[in-house]
C-alpha atoms as a PDB file:
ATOM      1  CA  UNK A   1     -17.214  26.552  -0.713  1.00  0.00           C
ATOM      2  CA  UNK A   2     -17.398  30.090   1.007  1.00  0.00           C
ATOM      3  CA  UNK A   3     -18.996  29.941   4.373  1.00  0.00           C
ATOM      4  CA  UNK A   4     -20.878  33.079   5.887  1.00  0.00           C
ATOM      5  CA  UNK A   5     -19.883  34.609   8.930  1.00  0.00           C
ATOM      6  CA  UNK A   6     -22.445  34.151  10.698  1.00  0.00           C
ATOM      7  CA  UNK A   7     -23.293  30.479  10.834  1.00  0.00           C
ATOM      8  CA  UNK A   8     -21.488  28.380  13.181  1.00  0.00           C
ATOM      9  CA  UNK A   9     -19.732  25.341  13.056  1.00  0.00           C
ATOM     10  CA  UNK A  10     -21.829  22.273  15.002  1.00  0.00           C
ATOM     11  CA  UNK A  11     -19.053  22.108  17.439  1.00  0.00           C
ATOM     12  CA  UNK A  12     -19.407  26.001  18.148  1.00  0.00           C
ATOM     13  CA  UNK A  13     -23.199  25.377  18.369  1.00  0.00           C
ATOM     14  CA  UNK A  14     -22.531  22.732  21.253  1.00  0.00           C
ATOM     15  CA  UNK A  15     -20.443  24.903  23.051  1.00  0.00           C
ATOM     16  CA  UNK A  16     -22.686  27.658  22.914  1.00  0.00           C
ATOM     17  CA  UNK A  17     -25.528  25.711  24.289  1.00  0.00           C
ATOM     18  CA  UNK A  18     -23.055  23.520  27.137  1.00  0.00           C
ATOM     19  CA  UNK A  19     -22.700  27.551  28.463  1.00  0.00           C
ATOM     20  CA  UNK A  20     -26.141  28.273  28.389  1.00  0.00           C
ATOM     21  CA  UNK A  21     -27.090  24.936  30.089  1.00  0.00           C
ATOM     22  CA  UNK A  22     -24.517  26.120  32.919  1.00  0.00           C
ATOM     23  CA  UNK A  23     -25.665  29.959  33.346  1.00  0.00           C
ATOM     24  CA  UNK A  24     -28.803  28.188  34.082  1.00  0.00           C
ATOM     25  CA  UNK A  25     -27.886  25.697  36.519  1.00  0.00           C
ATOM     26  CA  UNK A  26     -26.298  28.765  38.293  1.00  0.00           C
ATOM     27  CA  UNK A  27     -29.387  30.843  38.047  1.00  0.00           C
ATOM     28  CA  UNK A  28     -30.821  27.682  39.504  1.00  0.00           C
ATOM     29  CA  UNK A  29     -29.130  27.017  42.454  1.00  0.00           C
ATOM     30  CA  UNK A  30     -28.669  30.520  42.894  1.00  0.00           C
ATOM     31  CA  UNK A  31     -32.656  31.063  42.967  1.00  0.00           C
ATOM     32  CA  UNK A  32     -34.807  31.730  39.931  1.00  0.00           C
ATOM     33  CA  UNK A  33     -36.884  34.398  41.950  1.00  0.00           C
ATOM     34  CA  UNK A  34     -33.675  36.125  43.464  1.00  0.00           C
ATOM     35  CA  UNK A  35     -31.311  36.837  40.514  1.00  0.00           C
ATOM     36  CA  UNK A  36     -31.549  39.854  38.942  1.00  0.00           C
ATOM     37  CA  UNK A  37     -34.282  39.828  35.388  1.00  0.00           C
ATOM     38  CA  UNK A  38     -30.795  40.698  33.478  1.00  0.00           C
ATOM     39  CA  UNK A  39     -28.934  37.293  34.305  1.00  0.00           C
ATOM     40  CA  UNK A  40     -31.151  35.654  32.190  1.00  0.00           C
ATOM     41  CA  UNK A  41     -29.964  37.418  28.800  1.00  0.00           C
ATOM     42  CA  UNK A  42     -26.762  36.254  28.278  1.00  0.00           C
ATOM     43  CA  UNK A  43     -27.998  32.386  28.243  1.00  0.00           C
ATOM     44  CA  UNK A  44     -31.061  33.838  25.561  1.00  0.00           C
ATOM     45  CA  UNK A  45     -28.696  34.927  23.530  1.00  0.00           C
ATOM     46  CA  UNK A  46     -26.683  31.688  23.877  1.00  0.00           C
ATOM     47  CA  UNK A  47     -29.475  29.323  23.142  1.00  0.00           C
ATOM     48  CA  UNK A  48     -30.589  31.109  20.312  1.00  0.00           C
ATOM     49  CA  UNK A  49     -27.365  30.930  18.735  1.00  0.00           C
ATOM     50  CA  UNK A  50     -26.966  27.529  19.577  1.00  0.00           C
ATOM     51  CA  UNK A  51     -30.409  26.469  17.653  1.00  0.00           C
ATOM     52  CA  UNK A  52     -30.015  29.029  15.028  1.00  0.00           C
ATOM     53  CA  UNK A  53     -26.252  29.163  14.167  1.00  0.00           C
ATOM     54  CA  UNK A  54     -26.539  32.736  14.290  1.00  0.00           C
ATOM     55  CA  UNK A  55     -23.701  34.153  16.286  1.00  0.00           C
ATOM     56  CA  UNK A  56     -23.283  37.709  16.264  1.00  0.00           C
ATOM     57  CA  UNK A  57     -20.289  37.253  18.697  1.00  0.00           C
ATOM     58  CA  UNK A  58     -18.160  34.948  16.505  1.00  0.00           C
ATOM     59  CA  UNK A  59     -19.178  37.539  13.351  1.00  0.00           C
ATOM     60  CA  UNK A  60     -17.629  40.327  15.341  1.00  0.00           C
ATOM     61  CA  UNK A  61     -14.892  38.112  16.737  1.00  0.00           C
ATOM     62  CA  UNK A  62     -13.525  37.229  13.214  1.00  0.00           C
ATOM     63  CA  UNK A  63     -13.795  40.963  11.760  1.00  0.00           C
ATOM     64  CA  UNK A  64     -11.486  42.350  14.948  1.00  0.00           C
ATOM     65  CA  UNK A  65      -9.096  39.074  14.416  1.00  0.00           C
ATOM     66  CA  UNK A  66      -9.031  39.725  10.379  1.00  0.00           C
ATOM     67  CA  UNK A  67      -8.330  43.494  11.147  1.00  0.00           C
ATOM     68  CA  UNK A  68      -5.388  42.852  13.075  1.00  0.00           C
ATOM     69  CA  UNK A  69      -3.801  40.316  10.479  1.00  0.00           C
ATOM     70  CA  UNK A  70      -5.182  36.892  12.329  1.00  0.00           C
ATOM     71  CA  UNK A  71      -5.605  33.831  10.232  1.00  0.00           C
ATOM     72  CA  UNK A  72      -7.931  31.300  11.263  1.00  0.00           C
END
């Protein structure tokens, strides 16, 4: 069974979302109305590749790794 590049393992989809949950406690406790509008992209991203499985950054990850002779 080949699996596609872009879909993430469950445990990869936790992971994703555990980082999100923490950028946002940080945003939190940092302020919501004093961090910069750009802060909040990075845990977007995360979420929606938590609930999606979508992960651009593990797709690009695996082509650099396979390039330079990496096994999984």
């Amino acid at each position: 069974m080949t699996k596609s590049l872009f879909t993430a393992s469950n445990s990869v989809r936790v992971f994703l979302f555990n980082v999100a949950m923490i950028n946002l406690v940080a945003i939190g406790l940092s302020g919501f109305s004093e961090v910069h509008w750009f802060s909040y992209v990075l845990p977007s991203f995360l979420i929606f590749a938590a609930m999606s499985g979508l992960c651009p950054g593990l797709f690009i990850s695996k082509k650099i790794l396979g390039f330079l002779g990496i096994k999984e």
